[in-house]
N, C-alpha and C. Protein backbone atom coordinates (compact mmCIF):
# COMPACT_ATOMS: atom_id res chain seq x y z
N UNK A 1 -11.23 -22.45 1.45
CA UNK A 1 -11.19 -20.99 1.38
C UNK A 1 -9.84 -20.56 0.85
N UNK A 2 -9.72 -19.37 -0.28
CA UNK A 2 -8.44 -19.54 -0.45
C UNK A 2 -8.93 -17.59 -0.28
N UNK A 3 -7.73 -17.09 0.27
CA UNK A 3 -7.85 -15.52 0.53
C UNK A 3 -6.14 -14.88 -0.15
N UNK A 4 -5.79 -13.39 -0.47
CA UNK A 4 -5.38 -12.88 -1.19
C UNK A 4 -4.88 -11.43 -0.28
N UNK A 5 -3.96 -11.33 -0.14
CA UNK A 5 -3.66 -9.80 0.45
C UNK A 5 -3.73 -8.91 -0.39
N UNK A 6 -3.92 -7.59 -0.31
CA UNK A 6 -5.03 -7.03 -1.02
C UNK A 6 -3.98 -5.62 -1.12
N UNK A 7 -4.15 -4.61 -1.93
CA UNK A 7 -2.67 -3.97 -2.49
C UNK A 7 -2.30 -2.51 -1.25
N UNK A 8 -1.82 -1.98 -1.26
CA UNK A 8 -1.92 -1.05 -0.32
C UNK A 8 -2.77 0.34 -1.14
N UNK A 9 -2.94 0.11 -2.38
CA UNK A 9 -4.09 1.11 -2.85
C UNK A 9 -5.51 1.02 -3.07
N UNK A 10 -5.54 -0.32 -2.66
CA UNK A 10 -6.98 -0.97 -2.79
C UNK A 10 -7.14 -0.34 -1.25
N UNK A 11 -6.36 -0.54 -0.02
CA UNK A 11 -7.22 0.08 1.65
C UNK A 11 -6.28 1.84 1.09
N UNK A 12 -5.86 2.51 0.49
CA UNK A 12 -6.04 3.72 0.35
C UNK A 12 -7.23 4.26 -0.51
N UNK A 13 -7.65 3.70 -1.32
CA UNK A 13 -8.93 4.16 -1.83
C UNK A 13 -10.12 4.09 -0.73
N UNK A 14 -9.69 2.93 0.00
CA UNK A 14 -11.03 3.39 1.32
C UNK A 14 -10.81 4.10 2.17
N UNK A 15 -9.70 4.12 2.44
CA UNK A 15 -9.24 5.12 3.64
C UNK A 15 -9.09 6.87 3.22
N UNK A 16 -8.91 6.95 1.64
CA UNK A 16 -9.02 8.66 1.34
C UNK A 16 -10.92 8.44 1.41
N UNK A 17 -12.04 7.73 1.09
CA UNK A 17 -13.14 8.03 0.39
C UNK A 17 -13.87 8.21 1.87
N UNK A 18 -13.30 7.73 3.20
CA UNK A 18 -13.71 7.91 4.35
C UNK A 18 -13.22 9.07 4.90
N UNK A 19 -11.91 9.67 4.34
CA UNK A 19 -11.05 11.11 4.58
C UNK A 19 -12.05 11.73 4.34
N UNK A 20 -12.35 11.85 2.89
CA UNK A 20 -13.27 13.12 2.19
C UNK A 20 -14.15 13.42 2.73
N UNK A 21 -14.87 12.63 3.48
CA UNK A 21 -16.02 12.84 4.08
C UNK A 21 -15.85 13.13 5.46
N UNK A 22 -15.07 13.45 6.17
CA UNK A 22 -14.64 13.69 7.52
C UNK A 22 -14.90 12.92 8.58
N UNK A 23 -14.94 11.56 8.10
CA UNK A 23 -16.15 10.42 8.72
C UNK A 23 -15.02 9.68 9.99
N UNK A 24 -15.37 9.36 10.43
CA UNK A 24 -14.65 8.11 11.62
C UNK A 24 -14.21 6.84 11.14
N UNK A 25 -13.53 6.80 10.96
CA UNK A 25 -13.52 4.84 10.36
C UNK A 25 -13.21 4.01 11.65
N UNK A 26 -14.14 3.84 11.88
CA UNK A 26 -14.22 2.98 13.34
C UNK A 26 -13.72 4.00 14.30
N UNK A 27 -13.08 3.86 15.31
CA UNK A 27 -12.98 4.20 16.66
C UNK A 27 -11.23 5.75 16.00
N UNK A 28 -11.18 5.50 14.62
CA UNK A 28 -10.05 6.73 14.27
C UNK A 28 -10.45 7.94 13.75
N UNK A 29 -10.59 8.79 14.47
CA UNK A 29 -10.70 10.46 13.94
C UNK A 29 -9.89 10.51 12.62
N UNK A 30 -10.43 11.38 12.07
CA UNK A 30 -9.80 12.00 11.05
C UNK A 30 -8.58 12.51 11.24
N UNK A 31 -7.80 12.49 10.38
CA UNK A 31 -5.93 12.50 10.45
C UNK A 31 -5.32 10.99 11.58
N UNK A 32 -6.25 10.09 11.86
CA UNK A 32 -5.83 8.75 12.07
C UNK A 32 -5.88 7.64 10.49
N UNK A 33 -5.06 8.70 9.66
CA UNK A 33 -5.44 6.90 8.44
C UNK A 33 -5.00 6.36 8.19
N UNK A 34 -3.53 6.68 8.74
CA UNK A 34 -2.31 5.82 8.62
C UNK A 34 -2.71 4.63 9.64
N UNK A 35 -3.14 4.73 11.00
CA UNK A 35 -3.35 3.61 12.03
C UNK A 35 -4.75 3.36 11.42
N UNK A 36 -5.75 3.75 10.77
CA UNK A 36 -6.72 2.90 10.38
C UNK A 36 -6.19 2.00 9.12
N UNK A 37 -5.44 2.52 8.27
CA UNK A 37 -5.03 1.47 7.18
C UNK A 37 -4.26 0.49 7.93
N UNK A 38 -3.35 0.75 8.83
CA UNK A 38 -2.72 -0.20 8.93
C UNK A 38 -3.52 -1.33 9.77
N UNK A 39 -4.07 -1.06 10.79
CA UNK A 39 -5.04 -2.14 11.09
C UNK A 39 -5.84 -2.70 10.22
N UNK A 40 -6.48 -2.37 8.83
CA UNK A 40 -7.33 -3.36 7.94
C UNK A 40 -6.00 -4.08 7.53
N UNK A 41 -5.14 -3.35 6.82
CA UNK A 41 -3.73 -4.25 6.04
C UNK A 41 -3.27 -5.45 7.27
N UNK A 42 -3.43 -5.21 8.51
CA UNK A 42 -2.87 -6.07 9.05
C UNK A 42 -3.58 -7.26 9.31
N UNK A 43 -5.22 -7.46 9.43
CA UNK A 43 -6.18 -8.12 9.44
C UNK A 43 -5.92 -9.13 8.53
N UNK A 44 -5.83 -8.51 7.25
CA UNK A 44 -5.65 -8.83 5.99
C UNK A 44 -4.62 -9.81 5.74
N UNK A 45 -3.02 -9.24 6.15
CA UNK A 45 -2.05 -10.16 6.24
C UNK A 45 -2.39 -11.15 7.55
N UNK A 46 -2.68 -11.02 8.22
CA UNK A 46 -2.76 -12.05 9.06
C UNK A 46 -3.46 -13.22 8.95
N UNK A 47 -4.60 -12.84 8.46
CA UNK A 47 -5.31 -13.62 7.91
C UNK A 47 -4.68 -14.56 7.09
N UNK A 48 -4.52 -14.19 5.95
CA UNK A 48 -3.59 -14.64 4.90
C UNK A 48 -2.68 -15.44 5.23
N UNK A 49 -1.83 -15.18 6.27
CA UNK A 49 -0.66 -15.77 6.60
C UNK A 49 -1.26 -16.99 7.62
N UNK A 50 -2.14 -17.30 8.03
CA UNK A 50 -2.83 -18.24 8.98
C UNK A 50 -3.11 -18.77 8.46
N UNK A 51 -3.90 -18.53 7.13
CA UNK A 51 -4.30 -19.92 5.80
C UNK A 51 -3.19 -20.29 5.57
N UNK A 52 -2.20 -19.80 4.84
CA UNK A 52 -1.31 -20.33 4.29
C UNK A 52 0.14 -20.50 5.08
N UNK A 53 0.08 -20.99 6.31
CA UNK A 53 1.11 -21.14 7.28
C UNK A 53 2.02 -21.98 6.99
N UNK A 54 1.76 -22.96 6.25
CA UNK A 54 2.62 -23.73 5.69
C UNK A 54 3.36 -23.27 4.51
N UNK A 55 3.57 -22.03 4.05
CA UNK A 55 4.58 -21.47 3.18
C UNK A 55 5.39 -20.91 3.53
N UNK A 56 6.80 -21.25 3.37
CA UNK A 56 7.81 -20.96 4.04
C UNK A 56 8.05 -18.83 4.33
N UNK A 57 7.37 -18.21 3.05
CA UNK A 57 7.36 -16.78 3.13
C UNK A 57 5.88 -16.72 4.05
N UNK A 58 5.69 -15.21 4.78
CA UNK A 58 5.13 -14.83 5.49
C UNK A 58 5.00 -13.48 5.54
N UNK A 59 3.79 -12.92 4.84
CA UNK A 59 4.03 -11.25 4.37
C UNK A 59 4.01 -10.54 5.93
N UNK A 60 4.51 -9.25 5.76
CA UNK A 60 5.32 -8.59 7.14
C UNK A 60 3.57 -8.16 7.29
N UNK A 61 2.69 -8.26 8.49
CA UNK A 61 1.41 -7.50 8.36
C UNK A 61 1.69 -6.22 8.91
N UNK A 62 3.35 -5.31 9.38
CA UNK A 62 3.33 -4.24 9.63
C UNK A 62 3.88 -3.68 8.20
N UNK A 63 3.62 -3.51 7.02
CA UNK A 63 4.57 -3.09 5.94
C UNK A 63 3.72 -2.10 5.14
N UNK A 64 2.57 -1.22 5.89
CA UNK A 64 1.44 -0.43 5.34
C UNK A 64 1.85 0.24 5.53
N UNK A 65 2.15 1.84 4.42
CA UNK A 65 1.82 2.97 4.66
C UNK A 65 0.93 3.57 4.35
N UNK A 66 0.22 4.29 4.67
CA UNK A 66 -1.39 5.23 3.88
C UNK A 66 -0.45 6.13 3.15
N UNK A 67 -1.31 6.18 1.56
CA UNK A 67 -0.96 7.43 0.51
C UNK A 67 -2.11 8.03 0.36
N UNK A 68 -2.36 9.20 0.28
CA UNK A 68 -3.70 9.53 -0.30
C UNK A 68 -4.03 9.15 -1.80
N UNK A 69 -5.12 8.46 -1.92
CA UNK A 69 -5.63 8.40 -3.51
C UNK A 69 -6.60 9.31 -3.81
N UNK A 70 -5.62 9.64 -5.21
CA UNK A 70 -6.31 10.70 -5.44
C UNK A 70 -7.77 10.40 -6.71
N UNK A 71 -8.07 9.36 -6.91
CA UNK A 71 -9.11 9.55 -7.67
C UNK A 71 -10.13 9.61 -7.04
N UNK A 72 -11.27 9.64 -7.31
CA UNK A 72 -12.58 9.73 -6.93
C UNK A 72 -13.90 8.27 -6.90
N UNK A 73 -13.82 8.12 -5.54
CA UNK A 73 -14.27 7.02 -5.77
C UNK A 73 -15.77 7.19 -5.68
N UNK A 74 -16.61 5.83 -6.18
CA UNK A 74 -18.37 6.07 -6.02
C UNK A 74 -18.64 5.46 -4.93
N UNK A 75 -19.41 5.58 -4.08
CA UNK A 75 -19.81 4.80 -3.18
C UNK A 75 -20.18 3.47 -3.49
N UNK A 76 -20.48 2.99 -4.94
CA UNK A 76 -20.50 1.40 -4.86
C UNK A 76 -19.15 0.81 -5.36
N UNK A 77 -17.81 1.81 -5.64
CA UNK A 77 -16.39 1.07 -5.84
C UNK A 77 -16.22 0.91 -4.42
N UNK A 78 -16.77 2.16 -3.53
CA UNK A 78 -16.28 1.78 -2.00
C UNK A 78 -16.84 0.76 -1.47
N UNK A 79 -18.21 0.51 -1.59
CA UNK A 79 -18.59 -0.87 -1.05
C UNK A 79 -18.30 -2.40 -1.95
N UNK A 80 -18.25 -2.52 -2.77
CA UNK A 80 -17.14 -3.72 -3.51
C UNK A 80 -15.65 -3.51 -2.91
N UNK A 81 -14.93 -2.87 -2.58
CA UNK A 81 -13.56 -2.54 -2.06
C UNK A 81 -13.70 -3.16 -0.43
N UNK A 82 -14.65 -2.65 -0.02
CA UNK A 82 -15.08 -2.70 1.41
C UNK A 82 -15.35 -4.11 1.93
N UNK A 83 -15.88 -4.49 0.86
CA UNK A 83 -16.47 -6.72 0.72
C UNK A 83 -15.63 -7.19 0.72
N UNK A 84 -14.83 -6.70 -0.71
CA UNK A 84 -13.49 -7.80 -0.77
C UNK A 84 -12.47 -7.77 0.04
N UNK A 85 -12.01 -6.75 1.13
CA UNK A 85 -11.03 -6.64 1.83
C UNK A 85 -11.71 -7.39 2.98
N UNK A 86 -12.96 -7.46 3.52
CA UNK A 86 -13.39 -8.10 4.69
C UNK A 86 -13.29 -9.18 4.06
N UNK A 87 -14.05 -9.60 2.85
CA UNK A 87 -13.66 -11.30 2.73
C UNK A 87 -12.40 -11.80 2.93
N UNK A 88 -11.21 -10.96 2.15
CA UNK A 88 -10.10 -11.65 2.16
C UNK A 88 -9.19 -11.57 3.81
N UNK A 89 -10.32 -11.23 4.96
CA UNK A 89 -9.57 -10.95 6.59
C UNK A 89 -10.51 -11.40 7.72
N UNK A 90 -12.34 -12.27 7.13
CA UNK A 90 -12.53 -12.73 8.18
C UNK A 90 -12.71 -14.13 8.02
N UNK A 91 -11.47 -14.90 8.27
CA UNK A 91 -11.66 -16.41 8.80
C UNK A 91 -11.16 -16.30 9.58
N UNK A 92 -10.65 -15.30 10.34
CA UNK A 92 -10.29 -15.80 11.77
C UNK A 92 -11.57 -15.73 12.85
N UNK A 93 -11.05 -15.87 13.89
CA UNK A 93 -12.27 -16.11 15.18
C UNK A 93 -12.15 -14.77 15.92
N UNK A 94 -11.69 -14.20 15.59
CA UNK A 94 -11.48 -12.61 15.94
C UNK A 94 -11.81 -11.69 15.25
N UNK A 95 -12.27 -12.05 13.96
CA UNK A 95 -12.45 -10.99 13.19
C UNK A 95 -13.56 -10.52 13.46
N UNK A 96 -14.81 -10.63 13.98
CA UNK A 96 -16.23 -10.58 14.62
C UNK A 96 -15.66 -9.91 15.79
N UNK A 97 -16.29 -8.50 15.73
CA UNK A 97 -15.84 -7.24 16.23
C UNK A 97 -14.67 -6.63 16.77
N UNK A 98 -13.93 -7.14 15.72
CA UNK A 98 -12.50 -6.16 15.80
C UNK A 98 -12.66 -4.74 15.48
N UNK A 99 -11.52 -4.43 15.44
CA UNK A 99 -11.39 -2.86 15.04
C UNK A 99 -11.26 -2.82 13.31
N UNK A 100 -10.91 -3.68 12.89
CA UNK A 100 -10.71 -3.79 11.58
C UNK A 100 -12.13 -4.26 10.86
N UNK A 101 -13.27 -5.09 11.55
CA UNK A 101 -14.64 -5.25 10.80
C UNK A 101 -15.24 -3.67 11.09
N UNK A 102 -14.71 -2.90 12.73
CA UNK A 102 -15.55 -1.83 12.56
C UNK A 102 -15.28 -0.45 11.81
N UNK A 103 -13.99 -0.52 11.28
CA UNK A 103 -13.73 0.10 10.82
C UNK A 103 -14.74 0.38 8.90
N UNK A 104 -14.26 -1.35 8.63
CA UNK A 104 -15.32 -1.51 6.98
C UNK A 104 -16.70 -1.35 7.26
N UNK A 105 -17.47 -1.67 8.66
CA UNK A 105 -18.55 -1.47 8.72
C UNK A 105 -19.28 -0.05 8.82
N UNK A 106 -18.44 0.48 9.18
CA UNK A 106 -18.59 1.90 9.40
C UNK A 106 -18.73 2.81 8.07
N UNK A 107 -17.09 2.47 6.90
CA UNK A 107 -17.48 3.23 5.82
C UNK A 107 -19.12 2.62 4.84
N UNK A 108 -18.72 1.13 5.08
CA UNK A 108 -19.95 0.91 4.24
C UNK A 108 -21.41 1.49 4.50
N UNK A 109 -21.19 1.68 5.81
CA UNK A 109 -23.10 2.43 6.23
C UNK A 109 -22.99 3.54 5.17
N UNK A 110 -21.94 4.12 5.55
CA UNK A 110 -21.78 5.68 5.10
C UNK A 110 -21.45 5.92 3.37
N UNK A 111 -21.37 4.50 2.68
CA UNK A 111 -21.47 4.46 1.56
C UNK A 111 -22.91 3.76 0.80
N UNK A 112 -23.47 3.15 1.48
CA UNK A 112 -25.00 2.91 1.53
C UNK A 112 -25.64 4.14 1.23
N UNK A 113 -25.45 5.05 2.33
CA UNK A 113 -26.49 5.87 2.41
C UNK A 113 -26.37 7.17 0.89
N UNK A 114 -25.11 7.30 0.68
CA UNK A 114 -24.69 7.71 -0.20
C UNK A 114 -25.19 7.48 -1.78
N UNK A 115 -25.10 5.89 -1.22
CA UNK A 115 -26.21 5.93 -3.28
C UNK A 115 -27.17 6.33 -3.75
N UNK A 116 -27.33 6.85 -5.16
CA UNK A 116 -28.64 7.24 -5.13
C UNK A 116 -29.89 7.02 -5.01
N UNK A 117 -30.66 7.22 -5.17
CA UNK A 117 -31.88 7.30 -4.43
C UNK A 117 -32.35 6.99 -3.49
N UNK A 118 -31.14 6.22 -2.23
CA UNK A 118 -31.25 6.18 -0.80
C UNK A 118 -32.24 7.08 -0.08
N UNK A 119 -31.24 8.48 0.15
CA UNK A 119 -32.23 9.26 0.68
C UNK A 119 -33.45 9.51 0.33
N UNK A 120 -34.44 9.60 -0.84
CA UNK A 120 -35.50 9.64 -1.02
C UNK A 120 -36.03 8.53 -0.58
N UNK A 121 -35.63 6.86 -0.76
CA UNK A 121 -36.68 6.01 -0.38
C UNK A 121 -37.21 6.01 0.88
N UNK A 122 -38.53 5.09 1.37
CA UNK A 122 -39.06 5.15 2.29
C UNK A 122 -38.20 4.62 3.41
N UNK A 123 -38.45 5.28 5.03
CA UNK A 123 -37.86 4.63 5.86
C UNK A 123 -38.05 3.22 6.04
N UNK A 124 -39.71 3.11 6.00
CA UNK A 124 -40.96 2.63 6.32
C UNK A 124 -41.70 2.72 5.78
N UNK A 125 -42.83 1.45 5.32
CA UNK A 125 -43.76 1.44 4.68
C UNK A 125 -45.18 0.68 5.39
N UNK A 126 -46.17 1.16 5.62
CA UNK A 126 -47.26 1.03 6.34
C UNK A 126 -48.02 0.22 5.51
């Protein structure tokens, strides 16, 4: 497995596209996105730094600040954004219901439902 810490505008594009929508990202109210970014960024470095423990550098996993991004994202840049940041933060044995999987799990529902023709398809089919 080789994993990659991931930029601090790659978890601000998820963390404004979960703003816009006034949504929860896991267990953080809205105007929490500084402590929701920093818990994915820290997942992230930690992760990272546990694979590669044997390199003498060791990225700081407190060194996140949230910026707002300002472009506009689609709900399927948010769910590719949303994959690759969980890939590159769950090999640990903790990552299976942290605050940091519920946080990506959370925007991704809410970017699911978002694509088009979601809402029209069937719930259920008889």
């Amino acid at each position: 497995m080789s994993a990659f810490i991931v930029s601090h505008n790659h978890i601000d594009a998820i963390i404004t596209w979960a703003c816009h929508r006034n949504m929860r990202a896991g267990s953080y109210s809205p105007g929490g996105e500084q402590e929701a970014g920093a818990v994915l960024y820290r997942a992230n470095v930690e992760n990272v730094n546990r694979l590669y423990a044997h390199r003498n550098e060791q990225a700081d996993p407190d060194a996140y600040t949230f910026n707002f991004d300002a472009k506009k994202r689609t709900p399927v840049e948010v769910l590719k954004l949303c994959t690759c940041l969980a890939y590159q933060s769950n090999d640990s044995d903790d990552w299976a219901g942290s605050q940091a999987e519920r946080i990506i799990e959370t925007i991704k529902e809410k970017s699911i439902a978002e694509l088009p023709g979601y809402a029209a398809a069937p719930w259920a089919i008889d």
